[in-house]
C-alpha atoms as a PDB file:
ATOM      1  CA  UNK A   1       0.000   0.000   0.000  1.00  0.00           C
ATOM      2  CA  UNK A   2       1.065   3.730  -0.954  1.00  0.00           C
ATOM      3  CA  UNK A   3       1.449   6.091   1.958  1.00  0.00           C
ATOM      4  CA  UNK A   4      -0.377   9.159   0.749  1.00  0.00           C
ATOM      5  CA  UNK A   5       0.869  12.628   2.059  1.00  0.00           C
ATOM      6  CA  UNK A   6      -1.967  15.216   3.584  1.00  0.00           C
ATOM      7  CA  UNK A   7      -2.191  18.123   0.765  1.00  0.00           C
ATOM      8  CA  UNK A   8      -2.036  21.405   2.779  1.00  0.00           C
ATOM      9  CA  UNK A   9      -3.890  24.107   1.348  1.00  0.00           C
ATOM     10  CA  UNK A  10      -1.355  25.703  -0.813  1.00  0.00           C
ATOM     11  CA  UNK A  11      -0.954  22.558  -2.492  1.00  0.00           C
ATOM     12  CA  UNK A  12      -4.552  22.546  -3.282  1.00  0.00           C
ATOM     13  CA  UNK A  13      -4.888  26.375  -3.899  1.00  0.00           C
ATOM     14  CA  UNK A  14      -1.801  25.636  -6.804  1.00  0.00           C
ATOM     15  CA  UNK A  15      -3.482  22.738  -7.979  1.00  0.00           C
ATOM     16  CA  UNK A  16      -7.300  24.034  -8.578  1.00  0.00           C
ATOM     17  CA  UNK A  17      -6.192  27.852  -9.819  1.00  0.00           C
ATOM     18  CA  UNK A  18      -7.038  29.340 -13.048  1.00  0.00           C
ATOM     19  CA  UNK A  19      -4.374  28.711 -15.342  1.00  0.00           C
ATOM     20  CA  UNK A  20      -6.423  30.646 -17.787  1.00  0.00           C
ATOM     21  CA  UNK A  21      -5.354  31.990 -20.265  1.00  0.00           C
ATOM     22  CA  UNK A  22      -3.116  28.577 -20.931  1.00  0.00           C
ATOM     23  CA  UNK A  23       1.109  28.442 -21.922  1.00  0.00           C
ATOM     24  CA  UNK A  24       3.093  25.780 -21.998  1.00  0.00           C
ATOM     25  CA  UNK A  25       5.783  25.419 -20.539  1.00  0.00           C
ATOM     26  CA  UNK A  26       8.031  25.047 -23.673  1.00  0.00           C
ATOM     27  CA  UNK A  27       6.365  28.151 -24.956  1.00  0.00           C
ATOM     28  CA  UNK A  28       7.136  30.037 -21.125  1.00  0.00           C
ATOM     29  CA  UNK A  29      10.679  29.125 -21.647  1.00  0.00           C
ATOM     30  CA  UNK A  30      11.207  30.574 -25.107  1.00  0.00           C
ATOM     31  CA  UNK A  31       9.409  34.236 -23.608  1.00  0.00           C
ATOM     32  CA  UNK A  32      11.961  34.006 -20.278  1.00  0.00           C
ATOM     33  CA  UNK A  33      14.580  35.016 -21.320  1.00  0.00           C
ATOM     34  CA  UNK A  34      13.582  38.186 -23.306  1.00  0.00           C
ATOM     35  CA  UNK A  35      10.362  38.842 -20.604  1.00  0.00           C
ATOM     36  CA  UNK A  36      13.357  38.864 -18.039  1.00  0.00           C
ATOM     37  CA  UNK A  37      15.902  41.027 -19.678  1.00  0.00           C
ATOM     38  CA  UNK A  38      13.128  43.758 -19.852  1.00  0.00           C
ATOM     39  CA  UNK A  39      12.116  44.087 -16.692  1.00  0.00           C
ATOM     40  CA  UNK A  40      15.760  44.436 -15.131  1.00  0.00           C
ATOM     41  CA  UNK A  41      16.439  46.644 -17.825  1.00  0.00           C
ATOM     42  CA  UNK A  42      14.462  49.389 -16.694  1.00  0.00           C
ATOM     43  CA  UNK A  43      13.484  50.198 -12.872  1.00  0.00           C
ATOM     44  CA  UNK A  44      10.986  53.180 -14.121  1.00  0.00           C
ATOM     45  CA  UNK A  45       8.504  50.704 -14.367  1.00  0.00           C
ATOM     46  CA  UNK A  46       8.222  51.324 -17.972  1.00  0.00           C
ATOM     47  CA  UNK A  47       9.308  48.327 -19.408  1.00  0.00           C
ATOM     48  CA  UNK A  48       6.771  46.008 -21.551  1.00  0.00           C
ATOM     49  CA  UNK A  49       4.732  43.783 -19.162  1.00  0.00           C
ATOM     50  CA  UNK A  50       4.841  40.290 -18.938  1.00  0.00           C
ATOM     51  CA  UNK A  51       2.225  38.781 -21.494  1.00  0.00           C
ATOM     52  CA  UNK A  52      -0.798  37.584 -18.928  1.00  0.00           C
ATOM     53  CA  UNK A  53      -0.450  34.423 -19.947  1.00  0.00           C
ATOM     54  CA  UNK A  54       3.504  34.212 -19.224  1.00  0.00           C
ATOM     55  CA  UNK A  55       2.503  35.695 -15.948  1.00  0.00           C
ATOM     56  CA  UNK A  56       0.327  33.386 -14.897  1.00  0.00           C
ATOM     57  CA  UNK A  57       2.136  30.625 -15.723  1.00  0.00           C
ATOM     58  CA  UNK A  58       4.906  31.796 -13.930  1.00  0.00           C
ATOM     59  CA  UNK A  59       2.673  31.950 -10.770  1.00  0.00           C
ATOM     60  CA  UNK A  60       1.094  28.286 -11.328  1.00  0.00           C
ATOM     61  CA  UNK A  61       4.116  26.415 -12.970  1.00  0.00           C
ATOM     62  CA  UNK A  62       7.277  25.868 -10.030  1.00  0.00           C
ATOM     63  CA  UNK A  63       9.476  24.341 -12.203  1.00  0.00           C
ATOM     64  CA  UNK A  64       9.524  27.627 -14.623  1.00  0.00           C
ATOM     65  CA  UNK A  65       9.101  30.237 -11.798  1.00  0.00           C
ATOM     66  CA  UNK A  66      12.402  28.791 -10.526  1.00  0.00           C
ATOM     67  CA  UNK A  67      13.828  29.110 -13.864  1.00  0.00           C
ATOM     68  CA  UNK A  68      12.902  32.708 -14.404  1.00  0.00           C
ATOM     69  CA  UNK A  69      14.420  33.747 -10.836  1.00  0.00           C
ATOM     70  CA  UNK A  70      17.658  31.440 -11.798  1.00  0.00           C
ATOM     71  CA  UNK A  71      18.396  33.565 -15.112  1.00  0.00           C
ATOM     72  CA  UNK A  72      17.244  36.958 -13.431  1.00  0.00           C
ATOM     73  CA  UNK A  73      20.081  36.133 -10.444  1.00  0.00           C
ATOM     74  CA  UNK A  74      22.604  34.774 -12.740  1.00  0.00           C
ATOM     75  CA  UNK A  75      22.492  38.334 -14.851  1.00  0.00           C
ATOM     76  CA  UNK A  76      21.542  40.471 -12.269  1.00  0.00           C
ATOM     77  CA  UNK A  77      25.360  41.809 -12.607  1.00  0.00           C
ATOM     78  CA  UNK A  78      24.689  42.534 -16.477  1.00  0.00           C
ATOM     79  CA  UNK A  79      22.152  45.406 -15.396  1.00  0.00           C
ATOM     80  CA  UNK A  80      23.837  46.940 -12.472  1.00  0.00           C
ATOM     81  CA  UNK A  81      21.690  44.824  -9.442  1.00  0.00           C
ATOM     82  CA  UNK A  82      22.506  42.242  -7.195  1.00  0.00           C
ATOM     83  CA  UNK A  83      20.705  38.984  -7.116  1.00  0.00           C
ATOM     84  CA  UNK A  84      18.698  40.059  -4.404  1.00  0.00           C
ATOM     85  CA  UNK A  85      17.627  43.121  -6.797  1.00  0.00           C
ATOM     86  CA  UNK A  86      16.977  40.706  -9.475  1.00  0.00           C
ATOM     87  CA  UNK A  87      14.380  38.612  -8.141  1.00  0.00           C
ATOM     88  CA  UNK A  88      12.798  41.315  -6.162  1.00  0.00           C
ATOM     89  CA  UNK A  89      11.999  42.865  -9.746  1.00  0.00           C
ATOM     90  CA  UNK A  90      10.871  39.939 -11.437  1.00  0.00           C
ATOM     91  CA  UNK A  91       8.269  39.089  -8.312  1.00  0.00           C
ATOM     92  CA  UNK A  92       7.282  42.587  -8.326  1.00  0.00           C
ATOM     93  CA  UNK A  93       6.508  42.355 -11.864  1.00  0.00           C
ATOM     94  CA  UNK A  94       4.430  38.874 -11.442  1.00  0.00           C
ATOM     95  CA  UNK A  95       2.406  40.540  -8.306  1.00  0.00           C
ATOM     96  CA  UNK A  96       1.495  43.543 -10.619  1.00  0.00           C
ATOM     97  CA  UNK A  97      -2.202  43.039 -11.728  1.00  0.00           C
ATOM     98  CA  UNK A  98      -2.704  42.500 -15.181  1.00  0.00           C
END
């Protein structure tokens, strides 16, 4: 018999959301790197946006939302910020309502 684990209620929050409207996650990686390079190229805020649906996937998808902090720390130094700077940017960007 499996032992099942208890799913805690961000599990099921991540699992039921609105992943609407839908990308892939081969489609999310070929927007990263470009959707990341804007928004730490600017800090007036007046970069393009992320596309709603790269945005959303970012927020459902783990595997990619680690991916997208992973580039925006490893060229942080590119644009003048620190990783810390980095990330802060890109979460600030996926918090911003669409």
């Amino acid at each position: 018999m499996t032992d099942h684990l208890p799913l805690d209620p961000g599990l099921v929050e991540a699992l039921t959301a609105d992943s609407d409207p839908y990308l892939s996650c081969d489609d999310c990686f070929e927007e990263t790197d470009v959707a990341v390079e804007a928004v730490l190229g600017t800090d007036d805020g007046r970069h393009e946006r992320f596309s709603e649906a790269f945005r959303v996937h970012l927020l459902r998808c783990p595997a990619c939302h680690d991916e997208a902090r992973s580039l925006a720390e490893l060229v942080a130094a590119e644009f003048g910020l620190t990783p810390a700077e980095a990330t802060a940017r890109l979460e600030a960007e996926l918090a911003r309502a669409a």
